[in-house]
Protein backbone atom coordinates (compact mmCIF):
# COMPACT_ATOMS: atom_id res chain seq x y z
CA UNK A 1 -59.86 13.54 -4.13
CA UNK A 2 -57.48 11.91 -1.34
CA UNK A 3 -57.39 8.73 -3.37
CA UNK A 4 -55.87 10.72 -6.26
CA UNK A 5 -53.69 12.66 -4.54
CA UNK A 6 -52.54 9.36 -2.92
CA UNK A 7 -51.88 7.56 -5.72
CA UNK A 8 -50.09 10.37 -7.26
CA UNK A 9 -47.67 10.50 -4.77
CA UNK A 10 -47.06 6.81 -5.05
CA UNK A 11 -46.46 7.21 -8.31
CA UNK A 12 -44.21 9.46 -7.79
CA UNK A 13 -42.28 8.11 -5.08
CA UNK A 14 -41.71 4.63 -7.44
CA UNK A 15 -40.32 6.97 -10.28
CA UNK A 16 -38.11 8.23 -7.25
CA UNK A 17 -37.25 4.43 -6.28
CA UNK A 18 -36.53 3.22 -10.25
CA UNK A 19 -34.14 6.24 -11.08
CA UNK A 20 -32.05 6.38 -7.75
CA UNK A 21 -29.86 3.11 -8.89
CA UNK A 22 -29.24 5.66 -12.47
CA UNK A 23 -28.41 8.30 -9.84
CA UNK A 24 -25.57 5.86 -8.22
CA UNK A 25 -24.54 4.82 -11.08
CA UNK A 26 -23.47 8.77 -12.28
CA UNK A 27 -22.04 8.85 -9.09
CA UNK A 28 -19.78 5.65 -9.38
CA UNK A 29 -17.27 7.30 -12.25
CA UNK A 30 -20.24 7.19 -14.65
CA UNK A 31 -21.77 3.98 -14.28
CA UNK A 32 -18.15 2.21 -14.88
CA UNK A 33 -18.03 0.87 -11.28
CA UNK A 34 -15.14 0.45 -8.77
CA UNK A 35 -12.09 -1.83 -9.06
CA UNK A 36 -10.44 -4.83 -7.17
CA UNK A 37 -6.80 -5.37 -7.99
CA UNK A 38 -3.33 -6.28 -7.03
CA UNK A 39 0.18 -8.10 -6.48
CA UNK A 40 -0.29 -12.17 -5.85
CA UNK A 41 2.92 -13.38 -5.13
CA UNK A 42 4.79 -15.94 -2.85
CA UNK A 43 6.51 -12.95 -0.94
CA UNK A 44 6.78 -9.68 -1.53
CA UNK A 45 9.19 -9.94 -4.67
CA UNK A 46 8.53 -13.22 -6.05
CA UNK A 47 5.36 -12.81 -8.48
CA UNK A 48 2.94 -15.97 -8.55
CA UNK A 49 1.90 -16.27 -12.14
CA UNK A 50 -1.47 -18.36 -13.58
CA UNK A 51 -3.09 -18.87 -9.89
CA UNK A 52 -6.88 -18.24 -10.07
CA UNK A 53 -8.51 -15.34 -7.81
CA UNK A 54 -12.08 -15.63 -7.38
CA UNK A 55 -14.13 -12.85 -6.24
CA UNK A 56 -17.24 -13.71 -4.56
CA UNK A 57 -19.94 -11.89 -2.77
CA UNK A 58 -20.15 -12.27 0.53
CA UNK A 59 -23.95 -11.60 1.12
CA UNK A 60 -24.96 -13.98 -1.39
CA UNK A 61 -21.90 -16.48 -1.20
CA UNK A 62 -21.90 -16.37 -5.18
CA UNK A 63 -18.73 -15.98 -7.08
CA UNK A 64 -18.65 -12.92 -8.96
CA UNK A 65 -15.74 -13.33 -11.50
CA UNK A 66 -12.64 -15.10 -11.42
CA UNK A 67 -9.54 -14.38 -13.06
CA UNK A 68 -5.50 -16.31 -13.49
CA UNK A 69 -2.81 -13.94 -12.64
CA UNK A 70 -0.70 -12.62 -15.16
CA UNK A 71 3.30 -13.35 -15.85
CA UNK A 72 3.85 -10.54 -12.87
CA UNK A 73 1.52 -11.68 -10.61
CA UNK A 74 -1.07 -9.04 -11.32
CA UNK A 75 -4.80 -9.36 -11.08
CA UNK A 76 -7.87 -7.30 -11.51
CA UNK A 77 -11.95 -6.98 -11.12
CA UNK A 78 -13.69 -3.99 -13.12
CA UNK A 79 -16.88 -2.59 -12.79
CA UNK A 80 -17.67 -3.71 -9.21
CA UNK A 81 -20.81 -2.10 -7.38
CA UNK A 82 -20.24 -1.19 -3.45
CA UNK A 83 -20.53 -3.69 -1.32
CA UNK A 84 -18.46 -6.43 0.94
CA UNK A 85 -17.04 -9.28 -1.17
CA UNK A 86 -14.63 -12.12 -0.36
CA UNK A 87 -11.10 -12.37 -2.33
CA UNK A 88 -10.18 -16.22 -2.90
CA UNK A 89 -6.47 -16.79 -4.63
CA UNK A 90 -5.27 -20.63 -3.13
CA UNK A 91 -5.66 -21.08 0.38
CA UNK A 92 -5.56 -16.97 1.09
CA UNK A 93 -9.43 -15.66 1.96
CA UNK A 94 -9.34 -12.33 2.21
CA UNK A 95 -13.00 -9.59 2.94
CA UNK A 96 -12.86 -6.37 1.24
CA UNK A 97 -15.28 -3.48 1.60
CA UNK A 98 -15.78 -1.35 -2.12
CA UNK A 99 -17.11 1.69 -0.97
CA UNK A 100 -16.44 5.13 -3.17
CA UNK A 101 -13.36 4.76 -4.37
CA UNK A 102 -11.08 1.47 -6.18
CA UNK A 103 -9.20 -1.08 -3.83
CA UNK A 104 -5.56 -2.29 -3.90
CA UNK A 105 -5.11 -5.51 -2.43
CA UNK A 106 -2.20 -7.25 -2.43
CA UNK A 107 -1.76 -11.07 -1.28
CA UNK A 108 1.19 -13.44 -0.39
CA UNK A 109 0.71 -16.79 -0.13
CA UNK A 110 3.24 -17.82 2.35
CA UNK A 111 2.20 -15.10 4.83
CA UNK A 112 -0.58 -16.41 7.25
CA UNK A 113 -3.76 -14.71 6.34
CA UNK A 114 -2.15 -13.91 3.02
CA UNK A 115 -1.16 -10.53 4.40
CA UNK A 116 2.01 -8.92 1.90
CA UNK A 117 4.67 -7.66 4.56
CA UNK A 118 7.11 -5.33 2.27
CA UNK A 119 9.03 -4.50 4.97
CA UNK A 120 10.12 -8.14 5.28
CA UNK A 121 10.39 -8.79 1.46
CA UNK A 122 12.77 -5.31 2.02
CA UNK A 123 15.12 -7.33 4.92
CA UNK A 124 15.53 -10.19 2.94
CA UNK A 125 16.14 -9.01 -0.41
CA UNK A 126 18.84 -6.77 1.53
CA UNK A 127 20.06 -10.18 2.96
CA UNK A 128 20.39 -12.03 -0.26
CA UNK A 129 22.54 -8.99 -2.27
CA UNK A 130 25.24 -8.58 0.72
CA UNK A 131 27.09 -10.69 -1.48
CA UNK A 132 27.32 -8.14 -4.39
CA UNK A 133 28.35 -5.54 -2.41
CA UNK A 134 26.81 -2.42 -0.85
CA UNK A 135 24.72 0.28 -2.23
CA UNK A 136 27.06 3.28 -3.09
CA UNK A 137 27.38 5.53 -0.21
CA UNK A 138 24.95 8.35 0.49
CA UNK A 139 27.50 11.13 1.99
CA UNK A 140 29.10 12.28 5.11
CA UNK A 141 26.75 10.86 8.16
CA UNK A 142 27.41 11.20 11.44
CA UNK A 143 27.15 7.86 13.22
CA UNK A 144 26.10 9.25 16.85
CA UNK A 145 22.77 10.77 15.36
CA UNK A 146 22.49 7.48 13.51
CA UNK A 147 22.38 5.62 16.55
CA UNK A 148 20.03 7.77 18.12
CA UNK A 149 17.49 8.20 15.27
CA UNK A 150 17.66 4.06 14.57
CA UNK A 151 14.14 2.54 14.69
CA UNK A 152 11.17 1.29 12.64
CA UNK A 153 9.04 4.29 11.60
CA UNK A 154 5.59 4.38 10.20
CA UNK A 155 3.21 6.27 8.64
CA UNK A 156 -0.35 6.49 7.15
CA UNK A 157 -1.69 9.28 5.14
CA UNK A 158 -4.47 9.52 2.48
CA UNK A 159 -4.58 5.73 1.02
CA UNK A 160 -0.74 4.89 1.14
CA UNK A 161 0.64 3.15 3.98
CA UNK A 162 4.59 3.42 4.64
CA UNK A 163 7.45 2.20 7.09
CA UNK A 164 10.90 3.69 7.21
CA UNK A 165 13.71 1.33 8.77
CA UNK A 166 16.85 3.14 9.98
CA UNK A 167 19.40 0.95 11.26
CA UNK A 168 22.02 2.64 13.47
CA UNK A 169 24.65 0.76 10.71
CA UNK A 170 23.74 3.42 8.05
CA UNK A 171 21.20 0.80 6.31
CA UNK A 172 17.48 1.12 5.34
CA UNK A 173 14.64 -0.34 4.48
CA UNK A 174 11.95 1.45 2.79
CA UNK A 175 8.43 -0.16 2.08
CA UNK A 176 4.78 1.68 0.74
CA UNK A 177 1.58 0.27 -0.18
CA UNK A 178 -1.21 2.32 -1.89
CA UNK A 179 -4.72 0.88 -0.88
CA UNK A 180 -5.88 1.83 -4.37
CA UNK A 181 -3.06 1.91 -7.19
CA UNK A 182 0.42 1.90 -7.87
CA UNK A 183 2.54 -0.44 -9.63
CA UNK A 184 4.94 -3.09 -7.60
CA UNK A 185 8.55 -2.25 -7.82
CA UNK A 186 11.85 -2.46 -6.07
CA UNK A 187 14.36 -0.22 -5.23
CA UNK A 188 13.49 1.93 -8.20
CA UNK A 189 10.82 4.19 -6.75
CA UNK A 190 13.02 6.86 -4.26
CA UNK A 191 12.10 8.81 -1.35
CA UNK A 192 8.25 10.00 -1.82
CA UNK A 193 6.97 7.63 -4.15
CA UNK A 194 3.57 6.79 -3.88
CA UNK A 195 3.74 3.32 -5.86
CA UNK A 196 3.75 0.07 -3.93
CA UNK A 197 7.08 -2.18 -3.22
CA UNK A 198 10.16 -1.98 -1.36
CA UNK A 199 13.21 -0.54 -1.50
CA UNK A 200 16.45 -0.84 0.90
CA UNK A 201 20.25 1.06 0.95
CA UNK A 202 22.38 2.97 2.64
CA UNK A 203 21.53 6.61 4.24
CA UNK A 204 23.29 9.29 5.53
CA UNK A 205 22.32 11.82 8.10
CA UNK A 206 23.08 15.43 9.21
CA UNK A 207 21.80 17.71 11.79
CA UNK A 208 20.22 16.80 14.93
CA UNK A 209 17.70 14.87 16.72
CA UNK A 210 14.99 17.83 16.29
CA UNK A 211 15.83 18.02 12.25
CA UNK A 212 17.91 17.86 9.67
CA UNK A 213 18.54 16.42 6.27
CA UNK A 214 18.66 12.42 5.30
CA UNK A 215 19.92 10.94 2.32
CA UNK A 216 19.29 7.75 0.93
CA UNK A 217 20.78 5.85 -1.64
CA UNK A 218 19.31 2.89 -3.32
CA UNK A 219 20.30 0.08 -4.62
CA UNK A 220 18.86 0.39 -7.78
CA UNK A 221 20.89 3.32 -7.97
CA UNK A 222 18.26 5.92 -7.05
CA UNK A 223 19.33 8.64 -4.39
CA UNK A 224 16.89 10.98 -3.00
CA UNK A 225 17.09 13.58 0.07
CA UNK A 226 14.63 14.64 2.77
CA UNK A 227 14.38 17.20 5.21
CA UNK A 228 13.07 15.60 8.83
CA UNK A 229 11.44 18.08 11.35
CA UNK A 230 10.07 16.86 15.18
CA UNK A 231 6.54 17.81 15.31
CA UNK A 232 6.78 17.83 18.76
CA UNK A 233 5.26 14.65 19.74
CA UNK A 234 7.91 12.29 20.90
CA UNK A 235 9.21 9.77 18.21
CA UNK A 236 7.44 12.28 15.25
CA UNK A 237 8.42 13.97 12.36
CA UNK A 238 7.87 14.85 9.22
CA UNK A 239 10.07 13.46 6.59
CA UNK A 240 9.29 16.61 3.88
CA UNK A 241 5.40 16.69 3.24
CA UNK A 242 5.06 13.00 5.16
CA UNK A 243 4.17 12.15 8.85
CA UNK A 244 6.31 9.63 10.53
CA UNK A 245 6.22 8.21 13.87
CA UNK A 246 8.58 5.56 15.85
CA UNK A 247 6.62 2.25 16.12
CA UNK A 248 9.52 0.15 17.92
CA UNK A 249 13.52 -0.89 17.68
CA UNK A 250 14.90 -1.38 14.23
CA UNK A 251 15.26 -5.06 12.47
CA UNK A 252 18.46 -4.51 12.15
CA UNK A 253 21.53 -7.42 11.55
């Protein structure tokens, strides 16, 4: 009688084993798997078209799929199960962890480690249009509080990283990266856009060091205004909805 009941709870515990990958796979958007994809490029605005990005996984060292970026530098891997894989485009080797939810990665291939730094593709893209002229002026600013608010502010929240440059000139640089969509862009997306790129213009700013109200104007021609409130933490606030916090002296010419 103990055999049976034995070998009726193996059984059952093997039907428990067989349908648990079926029970992942429900729980992994309905068996349709998680996503690699991103922005290859040769900085942060310069797309690198037909370069091959091979996906491999790193506990087996086997290549998974490989795929040639598009005309705009994008790529993409569908229907990936969790686990750690490697990302191969060139010389760039990037790890990446898939684990319940899709992955943005972006990669430049000049930066060491392939890293994308949109706050420097911001900078210089600033640098080279200085020669056609300015973006049009956000408002009345007053220049003291610009001096005193200047700095390189960033901020993480939910999937989307962002830095905020405000030079005490009445120039910015605005960069965001989602960890798990968004399209690349420039200077189109405006204050509170969740996409990934960079954007860069001129602000202007009224109130105080506590709070107030900051404008910025694009060069794109966007122009979009925030209201910034000191949590209370030195160097914090919250630029509407979004946390902010000084990380060091502006990169300012």
């Amino acid at each position: 009688m103990r055999n049976h009941s034995r070998c009726a709870f193996a059984l059952l515990l093997g039907l428990a084993v067989l349908s648990l990958p079926s029970l992942l796979a429900k729980e992994r958007k309905g068996g349709e798997g998680f996503k690699i994809s991103g922005f290859v490029g040769t900085s942060s605005t310069t797309a690198a078209s037909g370069v091959n990005v091979v996906l491999i996984d790193k506990a087996t060292g086997r290549p998974v799929d490989s795929v040639s970026t598009g005309v705009f530098g994008r790529y993409s891997f569908k229907n990936l199960t969790p686990g750690t894989y490697v990302v191969k485009a060139e010389k760039v080797v990037r790890e990446v962890t898939v684990v319940g939810k899709d992955i943005r990665m972006d990669i430049d291939l000049s930066a060491p480690g392939g890293t994308m730094d949109y706050m420097k593709g911001a900078v210089q893209q600033q640098q080279r249009q200085q020669q056609q002229g300015n973006a049009p002026a956000a408002g009345p600013s007053n220049p003291g509080l610009q001096r005193a608010m200047a700095g390189e502010y960033y901020s993480y929240t939910g999937s989307t990283e962002r830095k905020l440059m405000l030079c005490p000139n009445g120039t910015f640089y605005d960069s965001r990266e989602s960890s798990y969509s968004g399209s690349f862009g420039t200077d189109q997306g405006g204050w509170g856009a969740a996409s990934a790129g960079a954007g860069s213009g001129s602000y202007a700013i009224q109130g105080s060091e506590q709070s107030g109200t900051i404008t910025f104007s694009y060069k794109g021609g966007k122009r979009s205004t925030a209201r910034y409130q000191s949590t209370g933490e030195r160097g914090c606030y919250r630029f509407d909805s979004t946390p902010f916090c000084y990380s060091g002296a502006a990169r300012c010419q």
